[in-house]
C-alpha atoms as a PDB file:
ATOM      1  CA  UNK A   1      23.314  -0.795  50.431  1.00  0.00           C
ATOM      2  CA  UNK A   2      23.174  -3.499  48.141  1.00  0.00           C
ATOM      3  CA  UNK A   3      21.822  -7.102  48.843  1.00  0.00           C
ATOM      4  CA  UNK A   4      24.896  -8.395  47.233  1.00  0.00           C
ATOM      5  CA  UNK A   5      27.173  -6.758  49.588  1.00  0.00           C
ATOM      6  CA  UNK A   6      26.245  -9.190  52.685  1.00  0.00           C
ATOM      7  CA  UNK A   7      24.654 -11.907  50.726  1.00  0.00           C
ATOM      8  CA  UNK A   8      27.658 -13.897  51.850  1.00  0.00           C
ATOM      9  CA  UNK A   9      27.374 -13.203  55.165  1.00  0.00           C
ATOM     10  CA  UNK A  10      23.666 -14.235  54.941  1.00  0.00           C
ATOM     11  CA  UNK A  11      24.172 -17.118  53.478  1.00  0.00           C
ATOM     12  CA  UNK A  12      21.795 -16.052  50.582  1.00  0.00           C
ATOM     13  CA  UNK A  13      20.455 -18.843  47.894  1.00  0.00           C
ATOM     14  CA  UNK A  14      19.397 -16.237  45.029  1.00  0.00           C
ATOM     15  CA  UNK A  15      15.915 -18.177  44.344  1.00  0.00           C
ATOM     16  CA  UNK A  16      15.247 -15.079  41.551  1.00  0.00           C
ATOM     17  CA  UNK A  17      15.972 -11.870  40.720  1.00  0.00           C
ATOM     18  CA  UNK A  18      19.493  -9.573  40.846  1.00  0.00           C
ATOM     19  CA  UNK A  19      21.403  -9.280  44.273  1.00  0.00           C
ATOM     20  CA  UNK A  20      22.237  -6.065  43.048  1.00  0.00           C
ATOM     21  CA  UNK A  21      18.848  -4.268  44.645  1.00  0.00           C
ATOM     22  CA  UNK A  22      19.332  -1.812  46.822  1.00  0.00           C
ATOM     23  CA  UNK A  23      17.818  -2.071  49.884  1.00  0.00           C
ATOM     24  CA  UNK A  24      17.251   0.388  52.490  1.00  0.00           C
ATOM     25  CA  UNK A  25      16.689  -1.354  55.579  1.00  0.00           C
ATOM     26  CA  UNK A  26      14.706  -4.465  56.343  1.00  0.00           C
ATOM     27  CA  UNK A  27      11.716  -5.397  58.169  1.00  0.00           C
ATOM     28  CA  UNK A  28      11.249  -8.307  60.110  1.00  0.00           C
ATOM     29  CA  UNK A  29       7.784  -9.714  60.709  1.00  0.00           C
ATOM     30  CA  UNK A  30       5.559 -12.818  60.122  1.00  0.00           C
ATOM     31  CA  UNK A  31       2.449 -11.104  61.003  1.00  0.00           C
ATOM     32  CA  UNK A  32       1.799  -9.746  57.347  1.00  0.00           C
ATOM     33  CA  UNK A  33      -0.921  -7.192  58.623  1.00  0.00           C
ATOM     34  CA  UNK A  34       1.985  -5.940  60.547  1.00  0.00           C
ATOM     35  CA  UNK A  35       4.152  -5.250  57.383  1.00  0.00           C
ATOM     36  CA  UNK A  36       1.687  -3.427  55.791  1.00  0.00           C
ATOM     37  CA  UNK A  37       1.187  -1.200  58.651  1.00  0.00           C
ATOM     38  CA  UNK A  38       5.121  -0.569  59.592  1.00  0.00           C
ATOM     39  CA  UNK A  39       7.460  -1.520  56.814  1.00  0.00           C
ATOM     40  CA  UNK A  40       9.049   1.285  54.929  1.00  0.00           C
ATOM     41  CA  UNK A  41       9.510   1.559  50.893  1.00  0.00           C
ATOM     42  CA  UNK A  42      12.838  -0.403  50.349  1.00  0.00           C
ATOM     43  CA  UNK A  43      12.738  -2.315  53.077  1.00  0.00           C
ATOM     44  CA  UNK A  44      13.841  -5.918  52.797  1.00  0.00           C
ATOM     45  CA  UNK A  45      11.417  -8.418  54.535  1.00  0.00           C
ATOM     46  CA  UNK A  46      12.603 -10.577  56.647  1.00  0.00           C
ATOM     47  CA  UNK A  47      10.036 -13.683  57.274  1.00  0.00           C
ATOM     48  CA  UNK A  48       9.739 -17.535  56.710  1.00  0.00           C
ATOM     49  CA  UNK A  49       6.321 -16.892  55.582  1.00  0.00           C
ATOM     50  CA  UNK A  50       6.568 -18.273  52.438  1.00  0.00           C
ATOM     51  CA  UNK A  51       3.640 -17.628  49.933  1.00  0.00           C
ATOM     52  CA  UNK A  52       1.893 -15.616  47.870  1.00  0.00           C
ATOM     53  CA  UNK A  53       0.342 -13.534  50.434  1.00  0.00           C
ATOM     54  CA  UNK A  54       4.025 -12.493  51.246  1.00  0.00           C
ATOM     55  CA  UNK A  55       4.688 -11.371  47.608  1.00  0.00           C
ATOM     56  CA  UNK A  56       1.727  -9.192  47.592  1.00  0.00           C
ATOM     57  CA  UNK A  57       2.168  -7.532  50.672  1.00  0.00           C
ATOM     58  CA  UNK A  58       5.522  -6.843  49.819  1.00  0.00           C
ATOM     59  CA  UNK A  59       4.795  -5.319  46.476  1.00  0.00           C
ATOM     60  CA  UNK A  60       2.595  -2.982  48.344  1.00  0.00           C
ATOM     61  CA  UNK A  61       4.945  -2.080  50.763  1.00  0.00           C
ATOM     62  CA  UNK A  62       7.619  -1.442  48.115  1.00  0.00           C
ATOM     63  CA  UNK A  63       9.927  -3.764  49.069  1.00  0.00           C
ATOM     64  CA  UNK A  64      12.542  -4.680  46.800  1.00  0.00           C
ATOM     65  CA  UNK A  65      13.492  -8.220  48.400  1.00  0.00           C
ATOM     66  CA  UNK A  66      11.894 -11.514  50.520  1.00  0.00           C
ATOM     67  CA  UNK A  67      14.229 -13.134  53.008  1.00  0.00           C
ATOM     68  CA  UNK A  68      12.840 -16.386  53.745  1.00  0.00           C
ATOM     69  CA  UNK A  69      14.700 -17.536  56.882  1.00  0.00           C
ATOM     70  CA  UNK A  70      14.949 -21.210  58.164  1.00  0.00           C
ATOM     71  CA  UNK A  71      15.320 -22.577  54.877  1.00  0.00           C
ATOM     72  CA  UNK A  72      11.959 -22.744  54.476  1.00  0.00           C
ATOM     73  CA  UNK A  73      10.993 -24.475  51.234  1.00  0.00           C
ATOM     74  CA  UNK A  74       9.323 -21.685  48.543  1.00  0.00           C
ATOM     75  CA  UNK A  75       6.368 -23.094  46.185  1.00  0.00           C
ATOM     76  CA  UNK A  76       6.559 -22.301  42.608  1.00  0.00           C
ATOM     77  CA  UNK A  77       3.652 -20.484  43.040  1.00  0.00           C
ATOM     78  CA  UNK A  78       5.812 -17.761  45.307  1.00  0.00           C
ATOM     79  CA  UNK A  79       8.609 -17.241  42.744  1.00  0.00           C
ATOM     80  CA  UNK A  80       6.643 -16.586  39.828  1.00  0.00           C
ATOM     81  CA  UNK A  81       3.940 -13.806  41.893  1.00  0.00           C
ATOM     82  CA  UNK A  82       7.655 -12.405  42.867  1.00  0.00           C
ATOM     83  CA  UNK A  83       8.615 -12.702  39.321  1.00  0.00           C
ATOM     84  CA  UNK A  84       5.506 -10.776  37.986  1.00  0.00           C
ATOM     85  CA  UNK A  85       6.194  -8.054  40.813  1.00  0.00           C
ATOM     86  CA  UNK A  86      10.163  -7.687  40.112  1.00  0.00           C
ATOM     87  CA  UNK A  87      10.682  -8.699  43.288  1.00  0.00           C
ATOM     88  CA  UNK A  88      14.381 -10.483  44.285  1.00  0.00           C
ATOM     89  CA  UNK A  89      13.559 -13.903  46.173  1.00  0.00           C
ATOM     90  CA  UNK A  90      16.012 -15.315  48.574  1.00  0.00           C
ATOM     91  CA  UNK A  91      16.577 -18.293  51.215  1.00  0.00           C
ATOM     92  CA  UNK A  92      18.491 -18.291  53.832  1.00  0.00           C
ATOM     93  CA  UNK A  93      19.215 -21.146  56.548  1.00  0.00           C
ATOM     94  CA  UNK A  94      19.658 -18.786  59.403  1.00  0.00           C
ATOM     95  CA  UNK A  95      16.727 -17.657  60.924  1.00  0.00           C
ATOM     96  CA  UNK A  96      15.430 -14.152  61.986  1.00  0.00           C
ATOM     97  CA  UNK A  97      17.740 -12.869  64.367  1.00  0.00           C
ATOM     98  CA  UNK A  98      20.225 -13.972  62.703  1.00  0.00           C
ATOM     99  CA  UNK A  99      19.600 -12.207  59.528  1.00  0.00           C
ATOM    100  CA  UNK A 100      17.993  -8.933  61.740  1.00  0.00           C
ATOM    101  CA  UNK A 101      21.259  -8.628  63.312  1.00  0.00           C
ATOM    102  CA  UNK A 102      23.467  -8.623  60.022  1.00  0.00           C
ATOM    103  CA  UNK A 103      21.588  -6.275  58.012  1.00  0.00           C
ATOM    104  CA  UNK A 104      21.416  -3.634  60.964  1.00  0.00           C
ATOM    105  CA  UNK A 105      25.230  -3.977  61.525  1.00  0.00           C
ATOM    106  CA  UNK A 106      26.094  -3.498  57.680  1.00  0.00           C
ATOM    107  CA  UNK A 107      23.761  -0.777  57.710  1.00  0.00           C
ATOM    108  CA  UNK A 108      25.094   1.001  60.510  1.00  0.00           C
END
C-alpha cells in the first residue's frame, strides 16, 4: 500500500520525502532497541520519538517512512539525517493508536 493512500485519513503533514512509498506494514514503538529487534523491512514506524536516533534505526530496519505522532515538533537536525537516508518524514496530530489502528484497517 502506498502512504498516500491514507495520508488523509492520518492527517499526514509531508515534512519530506514522496507519499508515494510503499509501505508494508508499520511498527509502532518508542523503545528504539525494540525496533531494531522486531520491525520488519518496509515497515512504517510509528513513534513521537523525534530525533536522529530514530532516523538511524529506521534506516537499519529498512523502513521506508517515520510517523511522528502527537504533533511532536521535528528538529532540523531529524529531516536532513532522513534526507541523507531517503527516508519520507511525516507528522501527524493523532497519536499512536490512532494511527496503529488506521494503517492495520487499510491494510487488511
Amino acid at each position: 500500500m502506498r502512504l498516500s493512500e491514507i495520508k488523509d485519513a492520518l492527517g499526514l503533514e509531508i515534512l519530506l520525502g514522496s507519499p508515494d512509498c510503499e509501505i508494508a506494514g508499520a511498527y509502532t514503538s518508542d523503545l528504539l532497541s525494540d525496533v531494531m529487534a522486531h520491525a520488519n523491512e518496509g515497515d512504517a514506524l510509528i513513534t513521537i520519538q523525534a530525533h536522529n536516533n530514530t532516523v538511524a534505526v529506521a534506516s537499519h530496519v529498512d523502513a521506508p517512512a517515520i510517523i511522528i505522532c502527537s504533533n511532536r515538533p521535528i528538529p532540523e537536525s531529524m529531516t536532513d539525517a532522513a534526507h541523507e537516508h531517503d527516508i519520507v518524514l511525516c507528522r501527524t496530530e493523532l497519536n499512536q493508536f490512532q494511527v496503529s489502528g488506521i494503517i492495520y484497517a487499510a491494510l487488511r
